[in-house]
Protein backbone atom coordinates (compact mmCIF):
# COMPACT_ATOMS: atom_id res chain seq x y z
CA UNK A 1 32.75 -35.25 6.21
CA UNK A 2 35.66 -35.74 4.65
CA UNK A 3 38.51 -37.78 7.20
CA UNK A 4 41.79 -35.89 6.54
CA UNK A 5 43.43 -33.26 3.54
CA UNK A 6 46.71 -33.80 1.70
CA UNK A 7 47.82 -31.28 3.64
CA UNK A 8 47.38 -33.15 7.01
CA UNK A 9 44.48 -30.81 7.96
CA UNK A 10 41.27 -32.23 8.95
CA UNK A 11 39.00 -31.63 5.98
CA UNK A 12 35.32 -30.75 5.98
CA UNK A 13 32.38 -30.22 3.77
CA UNK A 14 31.81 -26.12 3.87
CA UNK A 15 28.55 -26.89 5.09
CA UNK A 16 29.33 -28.50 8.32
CA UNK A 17 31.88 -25.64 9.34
CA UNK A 18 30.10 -23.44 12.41
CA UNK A 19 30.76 -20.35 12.44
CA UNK A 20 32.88 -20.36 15.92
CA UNK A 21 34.92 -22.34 14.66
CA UNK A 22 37.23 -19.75 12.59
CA UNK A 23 39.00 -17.37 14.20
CA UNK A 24 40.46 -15.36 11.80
CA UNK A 25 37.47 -15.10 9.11
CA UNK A 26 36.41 -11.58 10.35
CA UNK A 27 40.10 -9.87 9.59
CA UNK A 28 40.21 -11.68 6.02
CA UNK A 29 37.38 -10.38 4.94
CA UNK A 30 37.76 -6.53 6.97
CA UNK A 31 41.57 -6.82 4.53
CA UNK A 32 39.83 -7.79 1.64
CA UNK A 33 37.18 -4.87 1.73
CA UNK A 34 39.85 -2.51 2.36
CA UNK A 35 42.09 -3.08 -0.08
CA UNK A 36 39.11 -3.11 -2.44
CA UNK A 37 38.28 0.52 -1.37
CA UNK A 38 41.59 1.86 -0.67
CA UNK A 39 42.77 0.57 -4.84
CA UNK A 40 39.74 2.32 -6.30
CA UNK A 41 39.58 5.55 -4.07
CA UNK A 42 43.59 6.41 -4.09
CA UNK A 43 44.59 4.44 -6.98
CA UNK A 44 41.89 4.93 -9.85
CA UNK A 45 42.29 8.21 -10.80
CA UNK A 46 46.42 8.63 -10.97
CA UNK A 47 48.05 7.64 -14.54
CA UNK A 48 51.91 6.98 -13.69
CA UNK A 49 54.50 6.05 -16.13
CA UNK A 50 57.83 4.20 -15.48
CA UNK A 51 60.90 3.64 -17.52
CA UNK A 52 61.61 -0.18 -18.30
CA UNK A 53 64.29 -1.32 -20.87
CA UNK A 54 64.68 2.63 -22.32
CA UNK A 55 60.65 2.54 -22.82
CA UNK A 56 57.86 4.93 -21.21
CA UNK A 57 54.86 3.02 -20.08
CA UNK A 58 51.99 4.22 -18.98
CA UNK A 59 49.15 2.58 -16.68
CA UNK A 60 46.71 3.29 -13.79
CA UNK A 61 48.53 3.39 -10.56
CA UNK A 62 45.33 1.33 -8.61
CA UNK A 63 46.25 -2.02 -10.85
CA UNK A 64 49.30 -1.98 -8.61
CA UNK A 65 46.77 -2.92 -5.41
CA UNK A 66 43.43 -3.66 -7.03
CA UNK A 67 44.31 -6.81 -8.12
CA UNK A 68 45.17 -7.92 -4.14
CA UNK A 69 41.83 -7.78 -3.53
CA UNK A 70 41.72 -10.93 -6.04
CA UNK A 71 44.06 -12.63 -4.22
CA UNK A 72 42.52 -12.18 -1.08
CA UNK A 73 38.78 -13.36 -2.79
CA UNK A 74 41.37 -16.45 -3.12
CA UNK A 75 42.43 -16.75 -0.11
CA UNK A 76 39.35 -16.52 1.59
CA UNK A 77 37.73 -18.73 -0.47
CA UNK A 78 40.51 -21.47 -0.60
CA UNK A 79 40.48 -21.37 3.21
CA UNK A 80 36.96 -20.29 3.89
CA UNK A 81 34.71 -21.71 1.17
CA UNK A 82 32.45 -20.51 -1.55
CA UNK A 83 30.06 -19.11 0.71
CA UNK A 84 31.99 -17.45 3.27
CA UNK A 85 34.14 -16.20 -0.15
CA UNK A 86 30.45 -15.16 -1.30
CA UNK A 87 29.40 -13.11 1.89
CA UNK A 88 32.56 -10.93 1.49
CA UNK A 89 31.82 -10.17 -1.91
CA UNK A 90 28.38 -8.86 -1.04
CA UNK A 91 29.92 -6.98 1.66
CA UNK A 92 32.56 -5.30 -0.68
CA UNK A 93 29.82 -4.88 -3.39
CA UNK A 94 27.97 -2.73 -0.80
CA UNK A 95 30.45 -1.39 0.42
CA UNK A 96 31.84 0.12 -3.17
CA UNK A 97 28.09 1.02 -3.44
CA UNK A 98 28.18 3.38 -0.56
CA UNK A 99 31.70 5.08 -1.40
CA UNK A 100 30.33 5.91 -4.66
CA UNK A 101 26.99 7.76 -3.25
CA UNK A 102 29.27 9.22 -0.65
CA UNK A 103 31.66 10.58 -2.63
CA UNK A 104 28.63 11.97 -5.13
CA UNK A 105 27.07 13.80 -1.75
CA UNK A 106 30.24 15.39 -0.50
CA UNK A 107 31.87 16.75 -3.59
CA UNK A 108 28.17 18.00 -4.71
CA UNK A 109 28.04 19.87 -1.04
CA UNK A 110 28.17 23.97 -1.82
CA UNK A 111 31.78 24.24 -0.80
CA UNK A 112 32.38 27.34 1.83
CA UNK A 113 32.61 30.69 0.85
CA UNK A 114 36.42 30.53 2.09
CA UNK A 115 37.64 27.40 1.24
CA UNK A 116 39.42 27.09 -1.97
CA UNK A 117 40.15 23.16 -2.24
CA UNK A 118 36.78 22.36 -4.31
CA UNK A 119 38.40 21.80 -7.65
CA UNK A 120 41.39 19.24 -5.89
CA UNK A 121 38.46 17.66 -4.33
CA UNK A 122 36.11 16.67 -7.03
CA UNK A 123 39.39 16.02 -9.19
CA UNK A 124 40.20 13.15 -6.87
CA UNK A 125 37.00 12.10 -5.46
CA UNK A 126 34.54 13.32 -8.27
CA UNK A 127 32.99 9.97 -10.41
CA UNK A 128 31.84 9.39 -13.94
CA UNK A 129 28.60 7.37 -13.45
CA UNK A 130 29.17 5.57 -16.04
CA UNK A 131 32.52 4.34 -14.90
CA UNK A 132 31.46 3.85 -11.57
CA UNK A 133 28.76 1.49 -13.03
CA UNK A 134 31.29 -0.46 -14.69
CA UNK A 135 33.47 -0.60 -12.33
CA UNK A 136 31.30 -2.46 -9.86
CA UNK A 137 29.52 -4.85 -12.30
CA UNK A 138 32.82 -6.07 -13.13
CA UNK A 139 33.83 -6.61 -9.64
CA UNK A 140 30.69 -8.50 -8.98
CA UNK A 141 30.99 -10.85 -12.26
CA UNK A 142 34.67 -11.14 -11.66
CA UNK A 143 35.39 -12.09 -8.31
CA UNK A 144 31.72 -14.68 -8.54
CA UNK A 145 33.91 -15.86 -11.16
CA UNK A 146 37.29 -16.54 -9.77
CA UNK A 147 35.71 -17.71 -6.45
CA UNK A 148 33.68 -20.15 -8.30
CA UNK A 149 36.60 -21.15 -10.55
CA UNK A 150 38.73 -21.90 -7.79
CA UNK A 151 36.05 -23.79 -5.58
CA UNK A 152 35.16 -26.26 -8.57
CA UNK A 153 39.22 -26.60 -9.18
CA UNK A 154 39.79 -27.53 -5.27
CA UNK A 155 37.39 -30.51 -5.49
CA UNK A 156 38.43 -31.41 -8.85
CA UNK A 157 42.82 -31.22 -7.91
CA UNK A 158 41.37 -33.20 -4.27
CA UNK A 159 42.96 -30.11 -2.60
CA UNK A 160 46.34 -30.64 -4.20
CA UNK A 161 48.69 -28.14 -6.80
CA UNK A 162 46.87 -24.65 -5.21
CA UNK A 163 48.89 -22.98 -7.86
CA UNK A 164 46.56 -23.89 -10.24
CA UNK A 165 43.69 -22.87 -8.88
CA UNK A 166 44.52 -19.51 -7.87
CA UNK A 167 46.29 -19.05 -11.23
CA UNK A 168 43.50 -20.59 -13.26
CA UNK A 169 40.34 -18.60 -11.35
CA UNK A 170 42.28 -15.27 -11.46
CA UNK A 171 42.41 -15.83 -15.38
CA UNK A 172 38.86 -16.49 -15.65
CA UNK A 173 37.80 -13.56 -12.76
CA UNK A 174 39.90 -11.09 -14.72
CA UNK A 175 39.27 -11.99 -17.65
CA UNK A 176 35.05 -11.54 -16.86
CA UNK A 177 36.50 -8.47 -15.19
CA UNK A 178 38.14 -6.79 -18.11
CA UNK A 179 35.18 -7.98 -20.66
CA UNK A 180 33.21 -6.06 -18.57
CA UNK A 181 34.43 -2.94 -17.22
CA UNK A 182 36.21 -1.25 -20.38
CA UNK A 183 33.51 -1.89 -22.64
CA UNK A 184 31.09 -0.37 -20.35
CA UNK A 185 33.44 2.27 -19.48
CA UNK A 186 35.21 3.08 -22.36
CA UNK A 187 33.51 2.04 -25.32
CA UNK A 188 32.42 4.77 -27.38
CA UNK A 189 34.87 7.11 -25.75
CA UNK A 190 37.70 5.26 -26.84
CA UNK A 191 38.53 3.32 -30.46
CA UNK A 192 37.22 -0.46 -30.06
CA UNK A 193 40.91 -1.20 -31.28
CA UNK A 194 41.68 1.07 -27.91
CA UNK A 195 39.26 -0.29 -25.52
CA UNK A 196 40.84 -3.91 -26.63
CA UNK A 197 44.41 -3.23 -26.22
CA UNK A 198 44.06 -1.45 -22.91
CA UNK A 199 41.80 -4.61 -21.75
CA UNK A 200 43.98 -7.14 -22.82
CA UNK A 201 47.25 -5.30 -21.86
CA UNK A 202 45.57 -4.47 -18.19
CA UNK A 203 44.68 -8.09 -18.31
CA UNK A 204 47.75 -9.31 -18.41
CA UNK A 205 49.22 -7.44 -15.92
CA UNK A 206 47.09 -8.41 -13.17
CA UNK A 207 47.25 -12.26 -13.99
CA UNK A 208 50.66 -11.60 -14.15
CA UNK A 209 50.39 -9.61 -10.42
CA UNK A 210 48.73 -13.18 -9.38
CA UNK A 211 51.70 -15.62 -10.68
CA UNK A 212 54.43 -13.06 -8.86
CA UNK A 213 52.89 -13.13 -5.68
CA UNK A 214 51.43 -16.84 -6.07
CA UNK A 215 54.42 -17.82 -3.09
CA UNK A 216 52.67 -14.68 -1.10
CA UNK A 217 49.11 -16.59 -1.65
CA UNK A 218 50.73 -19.74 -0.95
CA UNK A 219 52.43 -18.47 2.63
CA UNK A 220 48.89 -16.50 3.79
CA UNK A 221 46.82 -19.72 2.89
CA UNK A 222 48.95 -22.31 5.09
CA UNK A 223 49.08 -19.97 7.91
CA UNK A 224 45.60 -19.93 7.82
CA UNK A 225 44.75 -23.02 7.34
CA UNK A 226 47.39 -24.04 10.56
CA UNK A 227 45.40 -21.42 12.57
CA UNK A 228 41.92 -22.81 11.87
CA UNK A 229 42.53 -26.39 12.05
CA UNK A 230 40.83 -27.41 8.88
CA UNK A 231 40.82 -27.40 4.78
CA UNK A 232 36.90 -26.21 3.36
CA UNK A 233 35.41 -28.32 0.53
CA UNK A 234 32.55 -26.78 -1.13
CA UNK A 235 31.62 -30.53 -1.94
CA UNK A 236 27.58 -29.26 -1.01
CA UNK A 237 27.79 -26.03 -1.57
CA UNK A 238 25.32 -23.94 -3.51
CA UNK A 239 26.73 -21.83 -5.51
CA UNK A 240 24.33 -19.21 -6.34
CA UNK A 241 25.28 -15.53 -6.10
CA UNK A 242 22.61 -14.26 -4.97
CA UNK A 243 22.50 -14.52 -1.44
CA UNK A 244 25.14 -13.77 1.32
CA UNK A 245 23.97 -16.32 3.82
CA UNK A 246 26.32 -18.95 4.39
């Protein structure tokens, strides 16, 4: 066990943390798996456009939420450890897996002979496969990434400058993220020189997304941590991914 944090908390090994001992694990991870549903079932589908500086651009309205779901795989895993971090990611990976055959079962439903709101439905809730696929690989590469990243980066910074680890594993989880899902997605729909500009420009919007609200991260993480009583290290952790026991 480790005596006391920086921050005045007292610090543990992940390992030795019981599971009554946290009281507000449960809502972290229920927020984190809705945002993750809510950004790609309202969000994916709607291209909007806003006017900066005289200029048109154009983007996909669920980048505006999607990438809170990364800062909550930080939060959780800054204040809850790699394996707690690791269970909600499972639970969101299923959880995306479900909406997905859900939404396939209800938009393929016959519609009624007097209802006339089949086209509006499968135009919002109708899926590409392929996308679909993509979609949730990346999530599961990127956020084992970032929740890795930032794990390794606590113990290495002693639990100081969280800045840099929130800022530093959301680079590396989007970055897996991106690599992943437009290639898989796009590639052969689009140009390469397309899927690569859209990847890198959607890139850099949710990093950015992570530095703007890194006082939001900062504020949710210390009111945690005050709450629980204590500061994880993942100093004996095993970091597999494959497994959601803690």
């Amino acid at each position: 066990m480790i005596e006391t944090s920086d921050s005045g908390l007292r610090a543990v090994d992940a390992a030795e943390l019981g599971p009554g001992a946290l009281r507000y694990f449960d809502f972290t991870m229920a927020a984190f798996v809705t945002i993750l549903l809510l950004s790609n079932v309202i969000g994916a589908a709607k291209m909007a456009s806003v006017s900066v500086a005289g200029r048109e651009w154009t983007f996909g309205a669920g980048i505006l939420f999607f990438p809170v779901s990364y800062i909550l795989g930080d939060v959780l895993t800054e204040v809850y450890g790699y394996a707690r971090a690791r269970r909600c990611i499972w639970a969101g990976f299923a959880a995306l897996l479900f909406m997905a055959f859900m939404s396939f079962v209800v938009v393929s439903l016959p519609p009624a002979r007097d209802w006339t709101g089949q086209a509006a439905y499968e135009a919002v809730f109708g899926q590409v496969p392929r996308i679909v696929f993509a979609s949730i690989a990346a999530f599961w590469a990127g956020e084992f990434a970032n929740s890795f990243v930032l794990a390794r980066l606590k113990i290495l910074t002693r639990g100081r400058h969280l800045w840099t680890r929130t800022i530093g594993s959301t680079i590396v989880g989007q970055a897996a993220d991106s690599l992943l899902f437009y290639p898989l997605a796009f590639l052969g729909v689009w140009s390469a020189q397309g899927v690569i500009q859209v990847a890198v420009t959607n890139f850099a919007l949710k990093v950015g997304w992570e530095v703007l609200l890194t006082p939001a991260t900062y504020a949710v993480v210390g009111w945690l941590k005050r709450r629980e009583g204590v500061d994880v290290f993942d100093r004996h952790t095993n970091f597999t991914p494959f497994r959601a026991r803690v």
